[in-house]
C-alpha atoms as a PDB file:
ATOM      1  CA  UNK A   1       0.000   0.000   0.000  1.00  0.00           C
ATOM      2  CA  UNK A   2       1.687   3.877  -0.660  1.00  0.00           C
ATOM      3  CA  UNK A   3       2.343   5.962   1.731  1.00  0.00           C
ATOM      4  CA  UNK A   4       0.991   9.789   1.382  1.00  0.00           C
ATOM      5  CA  UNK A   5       2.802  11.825   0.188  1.00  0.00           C
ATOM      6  CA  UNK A   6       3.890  14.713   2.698  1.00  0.00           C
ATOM      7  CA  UNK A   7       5.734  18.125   2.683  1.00  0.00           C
ATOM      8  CA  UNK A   8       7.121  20.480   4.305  1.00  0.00           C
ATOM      9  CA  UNK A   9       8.646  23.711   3.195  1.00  0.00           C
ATOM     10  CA  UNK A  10      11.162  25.932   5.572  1.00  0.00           C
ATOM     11  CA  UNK A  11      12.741  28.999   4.915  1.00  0.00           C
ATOM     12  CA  UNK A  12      16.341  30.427   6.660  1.00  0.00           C
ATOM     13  CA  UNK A  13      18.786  32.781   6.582  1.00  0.00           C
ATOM     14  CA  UNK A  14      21.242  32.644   8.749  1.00  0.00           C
ATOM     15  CA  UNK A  15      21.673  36.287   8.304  1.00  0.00           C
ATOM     16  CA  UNK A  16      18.631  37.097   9.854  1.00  0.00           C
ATOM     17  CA  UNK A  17      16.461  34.321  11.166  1.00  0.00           C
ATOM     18  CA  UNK A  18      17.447  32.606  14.761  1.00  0.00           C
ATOM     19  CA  UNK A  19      15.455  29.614  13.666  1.00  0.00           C
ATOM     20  CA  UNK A  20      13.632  27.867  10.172  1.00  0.00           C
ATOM     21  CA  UNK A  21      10.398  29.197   9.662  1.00  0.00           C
ATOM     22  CA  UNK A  22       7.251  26.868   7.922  1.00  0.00           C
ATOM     23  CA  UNK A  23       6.223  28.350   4.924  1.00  0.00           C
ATOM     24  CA  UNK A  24       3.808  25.741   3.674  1.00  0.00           C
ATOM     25  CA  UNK A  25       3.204  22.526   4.464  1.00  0.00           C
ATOM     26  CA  UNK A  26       0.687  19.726   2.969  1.00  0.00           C
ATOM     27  CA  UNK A  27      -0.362  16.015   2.354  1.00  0.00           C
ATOM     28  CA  UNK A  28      -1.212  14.468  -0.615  1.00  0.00           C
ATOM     29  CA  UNK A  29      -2.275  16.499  -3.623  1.00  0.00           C
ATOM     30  CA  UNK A  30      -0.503  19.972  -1.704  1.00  0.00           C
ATOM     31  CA  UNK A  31       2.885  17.741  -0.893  1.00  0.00           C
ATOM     32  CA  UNK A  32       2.848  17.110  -4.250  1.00  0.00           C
ATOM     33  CA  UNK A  33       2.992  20.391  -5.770  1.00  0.00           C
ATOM     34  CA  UNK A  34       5.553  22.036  -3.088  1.00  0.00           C
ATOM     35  CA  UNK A  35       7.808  19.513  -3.894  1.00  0.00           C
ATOM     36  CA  UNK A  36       6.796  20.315  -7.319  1.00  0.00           C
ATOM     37  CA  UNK A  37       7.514  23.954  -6.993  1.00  0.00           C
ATOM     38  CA  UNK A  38      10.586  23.082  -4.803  1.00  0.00           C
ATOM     39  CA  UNK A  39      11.643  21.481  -8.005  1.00  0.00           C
ATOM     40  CA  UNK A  40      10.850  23.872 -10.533  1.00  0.00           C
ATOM     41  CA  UNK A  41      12.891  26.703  -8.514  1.00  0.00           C
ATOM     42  CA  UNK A  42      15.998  24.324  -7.826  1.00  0.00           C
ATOM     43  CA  UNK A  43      15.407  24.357  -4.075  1.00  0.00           C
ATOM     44  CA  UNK A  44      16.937  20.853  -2.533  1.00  0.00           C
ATOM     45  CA  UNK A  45      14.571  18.589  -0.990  1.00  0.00           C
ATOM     46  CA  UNK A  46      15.577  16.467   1.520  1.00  0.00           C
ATOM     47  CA  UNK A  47      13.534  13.380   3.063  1.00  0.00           C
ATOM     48  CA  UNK A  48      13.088  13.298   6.500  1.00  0.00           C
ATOM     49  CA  UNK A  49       9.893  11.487   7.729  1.00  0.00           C
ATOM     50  CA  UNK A  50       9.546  11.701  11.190  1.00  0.00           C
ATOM     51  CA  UNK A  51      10.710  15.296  10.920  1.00  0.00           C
ATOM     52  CA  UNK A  52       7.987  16.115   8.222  1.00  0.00           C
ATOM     53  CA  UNK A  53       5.360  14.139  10.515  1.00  0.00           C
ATOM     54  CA  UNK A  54       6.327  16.600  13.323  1.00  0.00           C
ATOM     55  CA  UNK A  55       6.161  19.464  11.908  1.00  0.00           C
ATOM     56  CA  UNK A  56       2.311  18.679  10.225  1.00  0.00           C
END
């Protein structure tokens, strides 16, 4: 059976930001297009499960 799919975008600059901020995050059909869009803008994804299923 497949797993759905799940995302989580952050965003950091270690120039100004103490800590990653959430910008979007989604299952299914919304993972699928921020990891998409993550894609389409050259932005590394890396896979992390139990991270992504604590941050949802």
């Amino acid at each position: 059976m497949a797993t759905t799919p799940k995302a989580v975008a952050l965003k950091y600059d270690q120039d100004n930001d103490r800590v990653p901020t959430v910008i979007a995050k989604g299952k299914g059909l919304i993972a699928e297009r921020i990891m998409q869009k993550a894609g389409d803008f050259g932005i590394p994804l890396f896979k992390n499960e139990l991270l992504a299923d604590s941050l949802l």
